[in-house]
Structures are given as C-alpha cells and as structure tokens.
PDB file of N, CA and C in Angstrom:
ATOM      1  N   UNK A   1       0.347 -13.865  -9.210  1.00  0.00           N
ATOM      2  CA  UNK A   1       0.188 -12.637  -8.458  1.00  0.00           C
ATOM      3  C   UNK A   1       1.335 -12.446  -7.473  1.00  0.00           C
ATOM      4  N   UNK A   2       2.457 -13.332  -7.908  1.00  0.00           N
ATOM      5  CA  UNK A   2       3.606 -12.825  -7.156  1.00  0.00           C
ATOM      6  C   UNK A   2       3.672 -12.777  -5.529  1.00  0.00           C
ATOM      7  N   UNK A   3       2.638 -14.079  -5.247  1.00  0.00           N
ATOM      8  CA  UNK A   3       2.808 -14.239  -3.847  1.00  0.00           C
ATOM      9  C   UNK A   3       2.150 -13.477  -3.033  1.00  0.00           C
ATOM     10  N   UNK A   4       0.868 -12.786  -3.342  1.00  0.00           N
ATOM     11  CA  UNK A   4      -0.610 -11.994  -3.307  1.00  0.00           C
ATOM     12  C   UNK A   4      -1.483 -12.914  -2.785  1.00  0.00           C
ATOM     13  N   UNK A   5      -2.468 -13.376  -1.700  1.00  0.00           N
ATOM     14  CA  UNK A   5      -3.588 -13.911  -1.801  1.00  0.00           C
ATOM     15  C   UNK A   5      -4.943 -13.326  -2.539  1.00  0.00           C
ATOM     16  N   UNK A   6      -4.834 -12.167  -3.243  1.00  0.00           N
ATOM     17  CA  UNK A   6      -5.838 -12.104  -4.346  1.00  0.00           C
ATOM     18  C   UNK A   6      -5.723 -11.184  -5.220  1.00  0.00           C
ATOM     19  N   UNK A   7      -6.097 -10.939  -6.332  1.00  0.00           N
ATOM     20  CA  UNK A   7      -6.074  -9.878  -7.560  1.00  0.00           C
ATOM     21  C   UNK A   7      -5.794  -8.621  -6.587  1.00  0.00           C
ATOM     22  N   UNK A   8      -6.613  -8.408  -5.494  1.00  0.00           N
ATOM     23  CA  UNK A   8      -6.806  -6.900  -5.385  1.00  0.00           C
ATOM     24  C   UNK A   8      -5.521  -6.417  -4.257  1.00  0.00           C
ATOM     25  N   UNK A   9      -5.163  -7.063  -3.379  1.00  0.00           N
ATOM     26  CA  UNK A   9      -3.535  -6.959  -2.805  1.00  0.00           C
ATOM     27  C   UNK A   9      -2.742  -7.171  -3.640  1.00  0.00           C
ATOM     28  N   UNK A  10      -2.371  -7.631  -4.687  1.00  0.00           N
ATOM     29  CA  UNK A  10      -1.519  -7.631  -5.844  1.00  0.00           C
ATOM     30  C   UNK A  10      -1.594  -6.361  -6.467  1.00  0.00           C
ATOM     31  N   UNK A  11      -2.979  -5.682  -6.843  1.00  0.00           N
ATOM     32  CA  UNK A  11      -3.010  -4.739  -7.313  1.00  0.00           C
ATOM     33  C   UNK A  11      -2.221  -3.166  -7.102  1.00  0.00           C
ATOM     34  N   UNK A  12      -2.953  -3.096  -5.283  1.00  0.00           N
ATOM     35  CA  UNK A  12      -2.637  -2.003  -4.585  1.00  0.00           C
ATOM     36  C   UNK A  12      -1.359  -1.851  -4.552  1.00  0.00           C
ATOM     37  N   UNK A  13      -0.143  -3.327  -4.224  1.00  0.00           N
ATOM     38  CA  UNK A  13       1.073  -3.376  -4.227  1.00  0.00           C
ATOM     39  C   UNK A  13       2.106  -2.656  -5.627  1.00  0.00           C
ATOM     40  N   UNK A  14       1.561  -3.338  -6.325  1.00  0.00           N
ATOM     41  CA  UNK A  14       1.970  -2.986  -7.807  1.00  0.00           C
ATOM     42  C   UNK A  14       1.475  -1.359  -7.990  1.00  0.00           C
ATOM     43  N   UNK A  15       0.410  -0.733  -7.475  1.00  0.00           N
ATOM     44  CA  UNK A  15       0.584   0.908  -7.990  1.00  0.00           C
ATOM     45  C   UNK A  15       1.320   1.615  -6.972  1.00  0.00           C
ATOM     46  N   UNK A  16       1.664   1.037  -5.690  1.00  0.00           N
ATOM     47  CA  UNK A  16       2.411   2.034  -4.340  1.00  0.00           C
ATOM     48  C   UNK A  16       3.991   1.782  -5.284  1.00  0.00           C
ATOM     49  N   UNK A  17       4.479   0.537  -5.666  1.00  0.00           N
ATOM     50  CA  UNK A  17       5.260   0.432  -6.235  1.00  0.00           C
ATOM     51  C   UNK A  17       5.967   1.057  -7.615  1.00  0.00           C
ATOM     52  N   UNK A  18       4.744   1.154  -8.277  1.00  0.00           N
ATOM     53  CA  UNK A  18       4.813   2.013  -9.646  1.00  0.00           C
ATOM     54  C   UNK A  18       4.781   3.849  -9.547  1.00  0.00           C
ATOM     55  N   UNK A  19       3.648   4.243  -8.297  1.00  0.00           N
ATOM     56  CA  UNK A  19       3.886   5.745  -8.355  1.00  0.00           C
ATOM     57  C   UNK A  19       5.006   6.067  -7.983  1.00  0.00           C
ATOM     58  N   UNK A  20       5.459   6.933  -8.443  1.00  0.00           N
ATOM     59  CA  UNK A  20       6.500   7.423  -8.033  1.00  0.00           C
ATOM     60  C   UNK A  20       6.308   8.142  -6.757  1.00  0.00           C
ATOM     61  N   UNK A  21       5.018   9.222  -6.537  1.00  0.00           N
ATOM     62  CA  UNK A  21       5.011   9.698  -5.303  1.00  0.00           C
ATOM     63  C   UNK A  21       4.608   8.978  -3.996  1.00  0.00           C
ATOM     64  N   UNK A  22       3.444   8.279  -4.432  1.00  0.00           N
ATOM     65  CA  UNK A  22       2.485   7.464  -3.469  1.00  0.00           C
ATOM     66  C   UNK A  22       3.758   6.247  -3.062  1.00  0.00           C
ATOM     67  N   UNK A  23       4.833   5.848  -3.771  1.00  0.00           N
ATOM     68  CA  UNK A  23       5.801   5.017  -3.052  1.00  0.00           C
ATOM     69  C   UNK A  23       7.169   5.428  -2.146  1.00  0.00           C
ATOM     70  N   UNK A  24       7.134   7.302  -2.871  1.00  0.00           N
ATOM     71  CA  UNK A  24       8.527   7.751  -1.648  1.00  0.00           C
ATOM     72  C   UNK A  24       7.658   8.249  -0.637  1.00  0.00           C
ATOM     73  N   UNK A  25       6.099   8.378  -0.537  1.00  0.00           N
ATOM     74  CA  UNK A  25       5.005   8.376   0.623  1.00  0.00           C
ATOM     75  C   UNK A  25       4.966   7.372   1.759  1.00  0.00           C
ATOM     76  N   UNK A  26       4.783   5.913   0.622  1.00  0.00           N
ATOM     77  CA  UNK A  26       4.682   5.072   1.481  1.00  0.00           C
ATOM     78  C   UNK A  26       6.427   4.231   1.932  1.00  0.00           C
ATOM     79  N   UNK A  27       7.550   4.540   1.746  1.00  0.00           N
ATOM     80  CA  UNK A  27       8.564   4.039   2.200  1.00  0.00           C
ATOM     81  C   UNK A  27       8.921   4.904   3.335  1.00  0.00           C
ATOM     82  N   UNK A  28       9.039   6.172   3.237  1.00  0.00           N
ATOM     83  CA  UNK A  28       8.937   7.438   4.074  1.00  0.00           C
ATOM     84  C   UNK A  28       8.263   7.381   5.618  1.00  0.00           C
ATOM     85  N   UNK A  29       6.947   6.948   5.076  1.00  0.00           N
ATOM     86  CA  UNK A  29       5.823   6.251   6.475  1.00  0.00           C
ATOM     87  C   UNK A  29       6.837   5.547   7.191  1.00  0.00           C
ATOM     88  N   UNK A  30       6.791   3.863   6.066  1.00  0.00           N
ATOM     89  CA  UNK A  30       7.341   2.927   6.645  1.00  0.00           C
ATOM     90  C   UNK A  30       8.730   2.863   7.293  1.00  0.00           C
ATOM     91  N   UNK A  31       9.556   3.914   6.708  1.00  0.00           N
ATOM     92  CA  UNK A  31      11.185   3.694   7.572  1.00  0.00           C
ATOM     93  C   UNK A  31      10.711   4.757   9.035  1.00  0.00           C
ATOM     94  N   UNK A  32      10.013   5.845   9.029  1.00  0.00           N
ATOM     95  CA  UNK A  32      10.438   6.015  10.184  1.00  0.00           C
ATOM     96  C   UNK A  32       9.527   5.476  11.113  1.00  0.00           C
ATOM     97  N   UNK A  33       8.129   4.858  10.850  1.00  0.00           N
ATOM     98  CA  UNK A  33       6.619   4.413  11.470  1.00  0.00           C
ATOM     99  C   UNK A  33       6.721   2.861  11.605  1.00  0.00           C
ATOM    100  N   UNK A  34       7.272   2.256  10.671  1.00  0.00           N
ATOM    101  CA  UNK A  34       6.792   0.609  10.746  1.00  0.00           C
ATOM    102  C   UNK A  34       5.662   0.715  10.176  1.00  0.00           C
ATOM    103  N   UNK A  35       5.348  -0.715   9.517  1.00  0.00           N
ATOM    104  CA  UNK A  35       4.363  -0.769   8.586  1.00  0.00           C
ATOM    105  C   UNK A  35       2.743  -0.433   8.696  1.00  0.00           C
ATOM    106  N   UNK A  36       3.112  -1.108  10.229  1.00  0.00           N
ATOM    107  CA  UNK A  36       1.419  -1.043  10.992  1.00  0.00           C
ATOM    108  C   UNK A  36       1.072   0.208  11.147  1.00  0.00           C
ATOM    109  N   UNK A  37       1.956   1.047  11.668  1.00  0.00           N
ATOM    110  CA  UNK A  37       1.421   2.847  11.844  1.00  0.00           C
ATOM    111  C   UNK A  37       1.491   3.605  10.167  1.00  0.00           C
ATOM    112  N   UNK A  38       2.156   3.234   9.406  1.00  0.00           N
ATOM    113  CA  UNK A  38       2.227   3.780   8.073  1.00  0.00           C
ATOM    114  C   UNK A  38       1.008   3.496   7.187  1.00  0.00           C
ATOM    115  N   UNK A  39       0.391   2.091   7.980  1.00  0.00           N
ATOM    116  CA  UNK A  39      -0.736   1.688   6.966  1.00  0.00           C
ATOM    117  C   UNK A  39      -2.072   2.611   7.756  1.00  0.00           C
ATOM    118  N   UNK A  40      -2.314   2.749   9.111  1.00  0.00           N
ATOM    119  CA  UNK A  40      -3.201   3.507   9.893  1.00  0.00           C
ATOM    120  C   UNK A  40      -2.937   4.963   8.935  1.00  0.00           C
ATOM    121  N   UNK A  41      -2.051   5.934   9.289  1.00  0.00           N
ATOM    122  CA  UNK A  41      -1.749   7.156   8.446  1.00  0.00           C
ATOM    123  C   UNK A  41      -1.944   7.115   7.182  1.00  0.00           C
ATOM    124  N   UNK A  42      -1.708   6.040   6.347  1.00  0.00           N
ATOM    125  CA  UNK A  42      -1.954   6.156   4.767  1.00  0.00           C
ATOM    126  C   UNK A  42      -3.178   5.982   4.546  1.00  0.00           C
ATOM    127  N   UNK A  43      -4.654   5.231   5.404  1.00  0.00           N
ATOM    128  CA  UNK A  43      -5.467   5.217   5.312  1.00  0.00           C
ATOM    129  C   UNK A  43      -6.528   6.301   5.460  1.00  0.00           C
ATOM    130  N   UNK A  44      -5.936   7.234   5.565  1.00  0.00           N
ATOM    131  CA  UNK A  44      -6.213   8.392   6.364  1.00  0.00           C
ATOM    132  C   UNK A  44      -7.216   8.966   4.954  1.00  0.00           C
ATOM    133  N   UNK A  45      -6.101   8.536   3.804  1.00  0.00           N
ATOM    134  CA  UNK A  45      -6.430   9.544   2.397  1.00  0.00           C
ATOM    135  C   UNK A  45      -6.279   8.664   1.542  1.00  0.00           C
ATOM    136  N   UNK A  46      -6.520   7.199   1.927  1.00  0.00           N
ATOM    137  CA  UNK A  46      -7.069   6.551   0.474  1.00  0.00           C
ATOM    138  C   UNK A  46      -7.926   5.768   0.764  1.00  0.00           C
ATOM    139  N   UNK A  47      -8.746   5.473   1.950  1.00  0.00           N
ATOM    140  CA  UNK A  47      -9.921   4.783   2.219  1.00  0.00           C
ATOM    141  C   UNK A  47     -10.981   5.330   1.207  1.00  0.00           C
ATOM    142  N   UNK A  48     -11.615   4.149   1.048  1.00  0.00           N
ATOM    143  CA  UNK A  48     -12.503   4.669  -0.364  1.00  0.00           C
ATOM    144  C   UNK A  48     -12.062   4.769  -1.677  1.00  0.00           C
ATOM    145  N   UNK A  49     -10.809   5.136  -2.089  1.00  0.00           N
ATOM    146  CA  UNK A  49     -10.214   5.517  -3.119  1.00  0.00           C
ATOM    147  C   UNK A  49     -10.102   3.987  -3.436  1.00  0.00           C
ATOM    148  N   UNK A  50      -9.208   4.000  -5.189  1.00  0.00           N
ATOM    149  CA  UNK A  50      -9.154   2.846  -5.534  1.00  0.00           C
ATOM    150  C   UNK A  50      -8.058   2.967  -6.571  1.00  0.00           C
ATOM    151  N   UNK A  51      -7.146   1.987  -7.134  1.00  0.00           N
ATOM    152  CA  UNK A  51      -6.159   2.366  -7.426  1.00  0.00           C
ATOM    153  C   UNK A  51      -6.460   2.543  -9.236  1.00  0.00           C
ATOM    154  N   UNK A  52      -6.162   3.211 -10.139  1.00  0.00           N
ATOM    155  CA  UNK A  52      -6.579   3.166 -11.997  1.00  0.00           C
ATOM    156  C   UNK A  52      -7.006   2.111 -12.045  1.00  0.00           C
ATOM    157  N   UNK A  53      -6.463   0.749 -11.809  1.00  0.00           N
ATOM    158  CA  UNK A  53      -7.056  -0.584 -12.938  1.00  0.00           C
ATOM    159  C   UNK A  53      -8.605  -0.944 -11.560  1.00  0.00           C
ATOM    160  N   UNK A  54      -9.249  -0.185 -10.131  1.00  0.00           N
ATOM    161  CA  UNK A  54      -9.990  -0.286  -9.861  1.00  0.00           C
ATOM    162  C   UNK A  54      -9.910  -1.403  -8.562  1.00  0.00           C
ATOM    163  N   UNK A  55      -9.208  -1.518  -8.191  1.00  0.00           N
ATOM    164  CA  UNK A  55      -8.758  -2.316  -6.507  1.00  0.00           C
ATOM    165  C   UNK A  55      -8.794  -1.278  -5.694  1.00  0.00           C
ATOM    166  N   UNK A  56      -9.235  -1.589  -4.387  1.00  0.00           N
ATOM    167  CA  UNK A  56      -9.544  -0.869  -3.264  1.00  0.00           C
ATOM    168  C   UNK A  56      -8.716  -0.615  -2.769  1.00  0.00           C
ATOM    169  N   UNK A  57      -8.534   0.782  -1.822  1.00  0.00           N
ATOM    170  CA  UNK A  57      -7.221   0.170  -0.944  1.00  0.00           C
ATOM    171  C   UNK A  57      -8.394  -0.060   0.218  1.00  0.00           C
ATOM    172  N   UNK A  58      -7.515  -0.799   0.455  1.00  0.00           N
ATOM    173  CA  UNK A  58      -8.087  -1.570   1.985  1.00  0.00           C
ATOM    174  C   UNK A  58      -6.761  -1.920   2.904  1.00  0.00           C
ATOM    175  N   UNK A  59      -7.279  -1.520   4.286  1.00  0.00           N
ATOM    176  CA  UNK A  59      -6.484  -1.783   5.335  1.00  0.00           C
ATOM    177  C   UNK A  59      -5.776  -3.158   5.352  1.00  0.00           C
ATOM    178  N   UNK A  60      -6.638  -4.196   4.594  1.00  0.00           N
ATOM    179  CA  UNK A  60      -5.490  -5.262   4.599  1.00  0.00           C
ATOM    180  C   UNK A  60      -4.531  -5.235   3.224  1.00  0.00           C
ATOM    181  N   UNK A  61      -4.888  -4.851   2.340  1.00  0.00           N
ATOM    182  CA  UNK A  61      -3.925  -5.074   0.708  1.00  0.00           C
ATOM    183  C   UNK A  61      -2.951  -3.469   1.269  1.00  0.00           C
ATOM    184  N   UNK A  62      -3.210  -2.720   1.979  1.00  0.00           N
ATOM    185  CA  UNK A  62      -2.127  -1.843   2.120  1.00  0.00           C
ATOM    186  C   UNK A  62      -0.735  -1.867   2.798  1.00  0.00           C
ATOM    187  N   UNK A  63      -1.529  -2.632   3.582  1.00  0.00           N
ATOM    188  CA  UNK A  63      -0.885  -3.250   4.985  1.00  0.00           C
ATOM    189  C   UNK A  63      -0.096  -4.084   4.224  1.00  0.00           C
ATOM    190  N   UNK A  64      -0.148  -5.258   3.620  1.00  0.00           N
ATOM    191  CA  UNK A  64       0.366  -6.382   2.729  1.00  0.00           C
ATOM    192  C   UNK A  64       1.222  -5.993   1.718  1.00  0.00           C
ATOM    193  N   UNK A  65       0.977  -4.283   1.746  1.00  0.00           N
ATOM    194  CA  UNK A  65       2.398  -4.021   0.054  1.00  0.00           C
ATOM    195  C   UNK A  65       2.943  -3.280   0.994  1.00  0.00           C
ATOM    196  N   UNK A  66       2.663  -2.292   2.423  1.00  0.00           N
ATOM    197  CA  UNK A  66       3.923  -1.835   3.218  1.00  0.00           C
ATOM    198  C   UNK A  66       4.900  -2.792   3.853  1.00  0.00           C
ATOM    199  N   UNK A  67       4.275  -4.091   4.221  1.00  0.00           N
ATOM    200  CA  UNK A  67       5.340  -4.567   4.881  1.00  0.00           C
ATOM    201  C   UNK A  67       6.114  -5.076   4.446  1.00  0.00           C
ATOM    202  N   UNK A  68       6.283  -5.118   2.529  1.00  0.00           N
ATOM    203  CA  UNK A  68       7.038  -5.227   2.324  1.00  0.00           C
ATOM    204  C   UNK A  68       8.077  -4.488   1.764  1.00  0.00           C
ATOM    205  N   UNK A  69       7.598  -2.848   2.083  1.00  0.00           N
ATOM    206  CA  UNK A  69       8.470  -1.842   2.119  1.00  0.00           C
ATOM    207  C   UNK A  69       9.334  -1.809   3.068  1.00  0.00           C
ATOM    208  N   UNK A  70       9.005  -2.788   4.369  1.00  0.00           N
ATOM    209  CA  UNK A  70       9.661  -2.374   5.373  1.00  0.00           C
ATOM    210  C   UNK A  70      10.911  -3.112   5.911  1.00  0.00           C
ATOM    211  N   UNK A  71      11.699  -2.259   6.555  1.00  0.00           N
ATOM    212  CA  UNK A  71      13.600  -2.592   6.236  1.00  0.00           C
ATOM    213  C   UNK A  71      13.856  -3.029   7.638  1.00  0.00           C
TER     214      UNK A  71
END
C-alpha cells in the first residue's frame, strides 16, 4: 500500500491522484492553504462520500494523501 497504514488511506490517495479534477482541486487547496486547511475545506464536500472502489474519505486518509501534495 505504498507506505499507507491501511487499505482505505491508500485508497483515497490513489483516486485524488488519479482524478484529474478532484487532484488540480486538491493541489490548488494545498499550494496556496497547506495541507491542514485544504483537508478542513475539502471536507466540506466529500464527508460521507466515498471514493468508486468504496473507501471513505475521512479527515484522516485525506489529510494523509494532501500532505503529500504539499510543496
């Protein structure tokens, strides 16, 4: 899992990474916000939601694939 502590932060990482929009969303956040305020704002509109293969986003697996958007 590429250095993930579980299936479902691996997951979320891998689709912010793969959309094309939901990742110039979440780099966008992160260059001008930092990860911590990008993950508060992105939660805004995917709490609850879940990504196609069915992982949550959650404040921590979101948090865990922005910061490593962040420069």
């Amino acid at each position: 899992m590429n250095g993930y502590k579980n299936w479902n932060d691996w997951n979320v990482a891998l689709w912010i990474d793969n959309d094309e929009d939901l990742y110039h969303d979440a780099y966008g956040k992160v260059t001008m916000l930092g990860a911590s305020q990008a993950t508060k704002e992105m939660m805004v509109y995917l709490k609850g939601k879940r990504t196609p293969d069915g992982a949550r986003y959650t404040h921590k697996s979101l948090y865990g694939a922005l910061s490593r958007l962040e420069v």
